[in-house]
C-alpha atoms as a PDB file:
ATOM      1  CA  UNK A   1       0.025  19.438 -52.088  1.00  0.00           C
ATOM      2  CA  UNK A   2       1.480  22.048 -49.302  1.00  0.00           C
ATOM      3  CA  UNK A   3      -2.028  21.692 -47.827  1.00  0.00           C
ATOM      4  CA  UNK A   4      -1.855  18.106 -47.212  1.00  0.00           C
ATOM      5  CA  UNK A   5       1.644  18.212 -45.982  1.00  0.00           C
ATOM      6  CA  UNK A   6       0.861  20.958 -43.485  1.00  0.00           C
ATOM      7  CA  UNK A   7      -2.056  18.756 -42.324  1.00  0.00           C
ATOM      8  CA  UNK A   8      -0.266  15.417 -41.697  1.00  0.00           C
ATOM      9  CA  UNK A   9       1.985  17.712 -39.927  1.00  0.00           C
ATOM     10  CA  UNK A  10      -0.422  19.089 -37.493  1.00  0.00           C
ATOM     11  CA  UNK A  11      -2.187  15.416 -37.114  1.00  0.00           C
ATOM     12  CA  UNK A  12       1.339  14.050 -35.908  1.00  0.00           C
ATOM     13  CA  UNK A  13       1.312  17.331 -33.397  1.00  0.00           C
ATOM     14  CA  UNK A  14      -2.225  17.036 -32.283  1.00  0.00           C
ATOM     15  CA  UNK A  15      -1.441  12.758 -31.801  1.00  0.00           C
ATOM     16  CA  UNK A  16       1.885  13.916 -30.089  1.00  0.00           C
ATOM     17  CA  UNK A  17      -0.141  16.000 -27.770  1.00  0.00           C
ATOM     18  CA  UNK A  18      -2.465  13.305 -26.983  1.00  0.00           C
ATOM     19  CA  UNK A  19      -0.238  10.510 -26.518  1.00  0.00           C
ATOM     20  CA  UNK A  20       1.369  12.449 -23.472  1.00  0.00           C
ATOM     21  CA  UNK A  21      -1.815  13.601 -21.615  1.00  0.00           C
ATOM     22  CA  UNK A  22      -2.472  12.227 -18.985  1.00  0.00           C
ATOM     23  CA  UNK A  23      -4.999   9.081 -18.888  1.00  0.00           C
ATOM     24  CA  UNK A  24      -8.373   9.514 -16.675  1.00  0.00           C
ATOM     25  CA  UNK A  25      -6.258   6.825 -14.538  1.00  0.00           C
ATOM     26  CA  UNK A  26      -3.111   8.946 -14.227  1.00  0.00           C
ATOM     27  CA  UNK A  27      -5.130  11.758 -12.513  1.00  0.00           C
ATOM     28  CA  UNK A  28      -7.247  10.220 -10.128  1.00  0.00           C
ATOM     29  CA  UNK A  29      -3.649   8.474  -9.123  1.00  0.00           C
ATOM     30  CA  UNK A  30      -2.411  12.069  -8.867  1.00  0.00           C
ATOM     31  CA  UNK A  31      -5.111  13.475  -7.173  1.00  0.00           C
ATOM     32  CA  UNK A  32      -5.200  10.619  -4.399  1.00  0.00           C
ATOM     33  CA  UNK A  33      -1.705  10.939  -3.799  1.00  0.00           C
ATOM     34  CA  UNK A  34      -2.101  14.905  -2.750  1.00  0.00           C
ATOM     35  CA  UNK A  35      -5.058  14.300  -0.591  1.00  0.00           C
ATOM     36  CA  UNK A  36      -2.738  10.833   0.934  1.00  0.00           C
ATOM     37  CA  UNK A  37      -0.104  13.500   1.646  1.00  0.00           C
ATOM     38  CA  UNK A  38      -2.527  15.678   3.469  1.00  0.00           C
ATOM     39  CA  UNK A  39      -3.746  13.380   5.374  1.00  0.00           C
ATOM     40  CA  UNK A  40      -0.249  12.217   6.323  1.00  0.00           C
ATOM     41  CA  UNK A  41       0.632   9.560   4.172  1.00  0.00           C
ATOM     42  CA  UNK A  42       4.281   9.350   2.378  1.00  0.00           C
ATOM     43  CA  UNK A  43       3.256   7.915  -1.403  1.00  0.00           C
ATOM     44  CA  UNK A  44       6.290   5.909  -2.789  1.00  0.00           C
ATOM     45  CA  UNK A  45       6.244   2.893  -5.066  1.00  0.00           C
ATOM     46  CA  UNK A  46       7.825  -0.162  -3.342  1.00  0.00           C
ATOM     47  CA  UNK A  47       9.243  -3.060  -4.985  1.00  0.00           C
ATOM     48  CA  UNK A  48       8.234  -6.007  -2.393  1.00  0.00           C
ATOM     49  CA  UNK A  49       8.618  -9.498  -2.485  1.00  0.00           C
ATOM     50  CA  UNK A  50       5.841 -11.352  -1.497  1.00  0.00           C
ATOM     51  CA  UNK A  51       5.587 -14.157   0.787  1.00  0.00           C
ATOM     52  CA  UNK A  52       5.414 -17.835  -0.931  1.00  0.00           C
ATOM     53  CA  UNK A  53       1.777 -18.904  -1.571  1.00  0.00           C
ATOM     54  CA  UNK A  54       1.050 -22.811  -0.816  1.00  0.00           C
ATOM     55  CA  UNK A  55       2.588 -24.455  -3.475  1.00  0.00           C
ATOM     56  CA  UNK A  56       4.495 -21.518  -4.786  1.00  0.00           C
ATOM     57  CA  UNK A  57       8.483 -22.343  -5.508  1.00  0.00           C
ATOM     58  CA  UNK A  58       9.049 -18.806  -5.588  1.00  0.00           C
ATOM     59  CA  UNK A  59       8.322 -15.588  -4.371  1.00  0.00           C
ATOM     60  CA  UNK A  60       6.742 -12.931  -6.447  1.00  0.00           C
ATOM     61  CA  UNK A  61       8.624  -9.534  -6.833  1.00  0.00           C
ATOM     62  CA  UNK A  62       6.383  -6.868  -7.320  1.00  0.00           C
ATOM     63  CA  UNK A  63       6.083  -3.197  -7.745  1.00  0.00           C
ATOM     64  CA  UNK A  64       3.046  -1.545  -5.874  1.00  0.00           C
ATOM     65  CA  UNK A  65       1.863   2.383  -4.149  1.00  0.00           C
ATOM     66  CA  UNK A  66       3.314   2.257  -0.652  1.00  0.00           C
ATOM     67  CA  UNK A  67       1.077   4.344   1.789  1.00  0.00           C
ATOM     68  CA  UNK A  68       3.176   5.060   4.535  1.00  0.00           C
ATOM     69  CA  UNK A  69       2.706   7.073   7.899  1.00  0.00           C
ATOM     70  CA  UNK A  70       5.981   7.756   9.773  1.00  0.00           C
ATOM     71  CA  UNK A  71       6.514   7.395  13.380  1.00  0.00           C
ATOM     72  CA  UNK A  72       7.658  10.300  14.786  1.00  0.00           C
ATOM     73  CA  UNK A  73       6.908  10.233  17.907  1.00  0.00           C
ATOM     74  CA  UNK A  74       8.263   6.925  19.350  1.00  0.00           C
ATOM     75  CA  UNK A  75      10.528   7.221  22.117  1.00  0.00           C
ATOM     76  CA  UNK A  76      14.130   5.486  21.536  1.00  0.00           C
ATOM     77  CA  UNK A  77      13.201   2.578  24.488  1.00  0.00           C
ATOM     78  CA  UNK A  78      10.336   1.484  22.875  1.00  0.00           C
ATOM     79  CA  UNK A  79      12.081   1.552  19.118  1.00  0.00           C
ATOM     80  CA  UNK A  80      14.954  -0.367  20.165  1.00  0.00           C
ATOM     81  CA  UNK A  81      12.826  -3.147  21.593  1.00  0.00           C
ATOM     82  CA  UNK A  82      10.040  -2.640  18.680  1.00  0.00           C
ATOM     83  CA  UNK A  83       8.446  -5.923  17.254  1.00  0.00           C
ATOM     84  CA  UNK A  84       8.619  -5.284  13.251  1.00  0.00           C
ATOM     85  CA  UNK A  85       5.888  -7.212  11.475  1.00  0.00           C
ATOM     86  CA  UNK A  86       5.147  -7.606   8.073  1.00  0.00           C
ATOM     87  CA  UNK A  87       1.730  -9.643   6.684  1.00  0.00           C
ATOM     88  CA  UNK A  88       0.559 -10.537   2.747  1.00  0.00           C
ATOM     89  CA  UNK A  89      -2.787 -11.327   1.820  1.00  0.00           C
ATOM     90  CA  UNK A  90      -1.217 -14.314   0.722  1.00  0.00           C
ATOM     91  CA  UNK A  91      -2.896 -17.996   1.538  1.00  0.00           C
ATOM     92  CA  UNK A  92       0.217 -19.717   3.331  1.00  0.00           C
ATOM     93  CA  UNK A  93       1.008 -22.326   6.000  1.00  0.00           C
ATOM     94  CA  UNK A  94       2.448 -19.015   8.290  1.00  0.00           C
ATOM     95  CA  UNK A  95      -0.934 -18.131   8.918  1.00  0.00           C
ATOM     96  CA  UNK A  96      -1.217 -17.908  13.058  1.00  0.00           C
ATOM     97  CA  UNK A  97      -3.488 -15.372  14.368  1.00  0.00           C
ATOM     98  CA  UNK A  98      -4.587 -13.942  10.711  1.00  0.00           C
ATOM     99  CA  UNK A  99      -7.560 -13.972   9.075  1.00  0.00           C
ATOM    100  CA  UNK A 100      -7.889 -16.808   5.977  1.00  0.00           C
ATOM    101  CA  UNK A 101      -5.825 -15.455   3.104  1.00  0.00           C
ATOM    102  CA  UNK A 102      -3.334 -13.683   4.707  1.00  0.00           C
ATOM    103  CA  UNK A 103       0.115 -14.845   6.269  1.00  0.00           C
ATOM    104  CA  UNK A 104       3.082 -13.506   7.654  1.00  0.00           C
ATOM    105  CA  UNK A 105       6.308 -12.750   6.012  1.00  0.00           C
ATOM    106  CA  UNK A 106       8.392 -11.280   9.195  1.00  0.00           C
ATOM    107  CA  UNK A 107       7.102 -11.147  13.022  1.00  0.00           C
ATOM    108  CA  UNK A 108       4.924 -14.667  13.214  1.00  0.00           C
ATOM    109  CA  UNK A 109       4.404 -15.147  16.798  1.00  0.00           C
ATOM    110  CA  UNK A 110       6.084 -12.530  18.427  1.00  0.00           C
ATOM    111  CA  UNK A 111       2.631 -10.103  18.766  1.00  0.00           C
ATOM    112  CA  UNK A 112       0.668 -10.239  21.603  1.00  0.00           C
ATOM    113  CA  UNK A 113      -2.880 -11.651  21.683  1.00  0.00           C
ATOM    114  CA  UNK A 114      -4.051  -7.968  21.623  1.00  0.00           C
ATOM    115  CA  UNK A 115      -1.677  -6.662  19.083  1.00  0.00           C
ATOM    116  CA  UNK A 116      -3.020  -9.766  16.816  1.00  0.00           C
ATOM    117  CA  UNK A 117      -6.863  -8.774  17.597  1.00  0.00           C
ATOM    118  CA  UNK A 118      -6.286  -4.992  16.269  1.00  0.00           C
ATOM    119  CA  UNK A 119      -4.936  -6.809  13.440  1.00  0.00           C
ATOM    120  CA  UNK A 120      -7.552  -8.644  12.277  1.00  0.00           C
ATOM    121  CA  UNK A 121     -10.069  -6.409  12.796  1.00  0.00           C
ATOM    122  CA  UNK A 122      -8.317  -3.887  10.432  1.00  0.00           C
ATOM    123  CA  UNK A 123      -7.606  -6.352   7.853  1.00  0.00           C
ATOM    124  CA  UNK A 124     -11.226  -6.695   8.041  1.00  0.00           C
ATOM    125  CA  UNK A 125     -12.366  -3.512   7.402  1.00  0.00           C
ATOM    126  CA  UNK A 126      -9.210  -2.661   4.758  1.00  0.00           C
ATOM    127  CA  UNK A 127     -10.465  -2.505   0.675  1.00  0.00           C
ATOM    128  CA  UNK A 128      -9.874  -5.943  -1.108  1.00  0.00           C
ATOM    129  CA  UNK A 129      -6.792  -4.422  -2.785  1.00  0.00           C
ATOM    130  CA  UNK A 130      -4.999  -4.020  -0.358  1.00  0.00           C
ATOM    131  CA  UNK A 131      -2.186  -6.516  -0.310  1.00  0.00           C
ATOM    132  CA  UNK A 132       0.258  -6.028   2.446  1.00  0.00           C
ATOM    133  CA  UNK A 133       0.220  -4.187   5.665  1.00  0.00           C
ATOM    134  CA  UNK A 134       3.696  -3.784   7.244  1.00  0.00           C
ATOM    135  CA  UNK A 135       5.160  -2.185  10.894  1.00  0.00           C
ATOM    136  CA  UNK A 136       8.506  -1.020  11.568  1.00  0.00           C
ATOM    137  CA  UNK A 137       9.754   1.378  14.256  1.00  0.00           C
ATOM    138  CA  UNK A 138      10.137   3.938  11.317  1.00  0.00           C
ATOM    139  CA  UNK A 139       6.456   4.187   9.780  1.00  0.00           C
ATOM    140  CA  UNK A 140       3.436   1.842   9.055  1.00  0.00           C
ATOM    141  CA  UNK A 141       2.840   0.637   5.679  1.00  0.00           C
ATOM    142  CA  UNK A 142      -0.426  -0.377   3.713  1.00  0.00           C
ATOM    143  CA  UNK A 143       0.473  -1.581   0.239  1.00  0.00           C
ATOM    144  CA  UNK A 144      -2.534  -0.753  -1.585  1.00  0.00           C
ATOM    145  CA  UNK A 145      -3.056  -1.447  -5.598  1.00  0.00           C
ATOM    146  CA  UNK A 146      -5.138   2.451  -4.979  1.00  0.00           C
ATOM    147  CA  UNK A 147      -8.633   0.339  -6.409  1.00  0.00           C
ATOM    148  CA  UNK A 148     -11.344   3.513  -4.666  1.00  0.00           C
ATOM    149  CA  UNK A 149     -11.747   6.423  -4.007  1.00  0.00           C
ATOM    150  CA  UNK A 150     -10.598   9.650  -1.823  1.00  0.00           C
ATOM    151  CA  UNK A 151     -13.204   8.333   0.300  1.00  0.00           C
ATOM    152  CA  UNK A 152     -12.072   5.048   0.647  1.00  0.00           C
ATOM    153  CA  UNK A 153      -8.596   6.818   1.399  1.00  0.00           C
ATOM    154  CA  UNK A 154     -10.058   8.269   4.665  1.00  0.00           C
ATOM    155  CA  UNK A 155     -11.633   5.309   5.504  1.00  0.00           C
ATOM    156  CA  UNK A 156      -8.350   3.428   4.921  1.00  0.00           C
ATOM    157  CA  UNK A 157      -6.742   5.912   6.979  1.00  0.00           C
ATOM    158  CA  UNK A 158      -9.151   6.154  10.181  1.00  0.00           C
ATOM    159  CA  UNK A 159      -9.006   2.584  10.127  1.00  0.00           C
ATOM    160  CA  UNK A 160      -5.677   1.939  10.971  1.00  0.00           C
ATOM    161  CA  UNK A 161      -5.289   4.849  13.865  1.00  0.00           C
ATOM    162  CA  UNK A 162      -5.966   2.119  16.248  1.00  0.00           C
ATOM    163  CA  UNK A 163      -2.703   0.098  15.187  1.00  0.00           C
ATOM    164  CA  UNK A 164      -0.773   3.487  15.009  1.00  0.00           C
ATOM    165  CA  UNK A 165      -2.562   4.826  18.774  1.00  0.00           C
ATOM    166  CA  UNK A 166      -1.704   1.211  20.483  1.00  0.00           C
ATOM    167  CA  UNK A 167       2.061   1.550  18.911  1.00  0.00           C
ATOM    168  CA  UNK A 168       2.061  -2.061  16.693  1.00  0.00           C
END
């Protein structure tokens, strides 16, 4: 009887054990956000609310990784007269200068033809799961459901230099 006891014991320990290691998931997660932090990404989960979609009542409140690179080196001048923007892939009537599917939330028609260019072609080249992109005089944000790779990471991450280099 002491053997069976002592062996339902050490089944709860070993499920114990299990239960909080860490799912295949949970560690690429962990392993993207290091390599986002070397490559100069902050890593924080946001709680955004998303723009209405046509025929939405409401919008949705979600939680999702925020990939963020700060902007250090902005002189005061330009952040006090900084346009902030802020774009869902969302399909919505405040759609002017975006590709199909996406639609502003903050900063619709205040960009300049050339601003709105660098845009769109980064929102073409950005993974499908990504679903917000964001500018403020304080960082640039890609909210990104992390669907890839550390490869796609890089990619993500050469790909919007040009927004960061032309200050948007």
């Amino acid at each position: 009887m002491q053997w069976v006891i002592i062996t339902l014991v050490m089944l709860s320990l070993l499920g114990s054990l299990m239960w909080i290691k860490p799912t295949p998931r949970q560690r690429m997660q962990a392993a993207m956000r290091l390599h986002a932090k070397q490559i100069g990404f902050m890593v924080q989960i946001a709680r955004i609310e998303t723009t209405r979609g046509k025929g939405e009542m409401e919008a949705e409140k979600i939680s999702v990784p925020a990939y963020r690179i700060l902007r250090a080196d902005l002189p005061q001048e330009l952040r006090d007269r900084w346009v902030s923007w802020q774009i869902f892939r969302v399909d919505n009537v405040a759609d002017s200068g975006l590709p199909v599917g996406w639609s502003w939330k903050k900063g619709e028609g205040k960009l300049s033809a050339a601003a709105l260019t660098l845009i769109r072609e980064l929102i073409d080249q950005l993974p499908a799961d990504v679903i917000a992109l964001e500018s403020s005089p304080v960082h640039f944000t890609v909210y990104w459901r992390e669907r890839g790779d550390l490869a796609t990471l890089d990619r993500m991450r050469e790909q919007i230099q040009p927004i960061l280099d032309a200050r948007i």
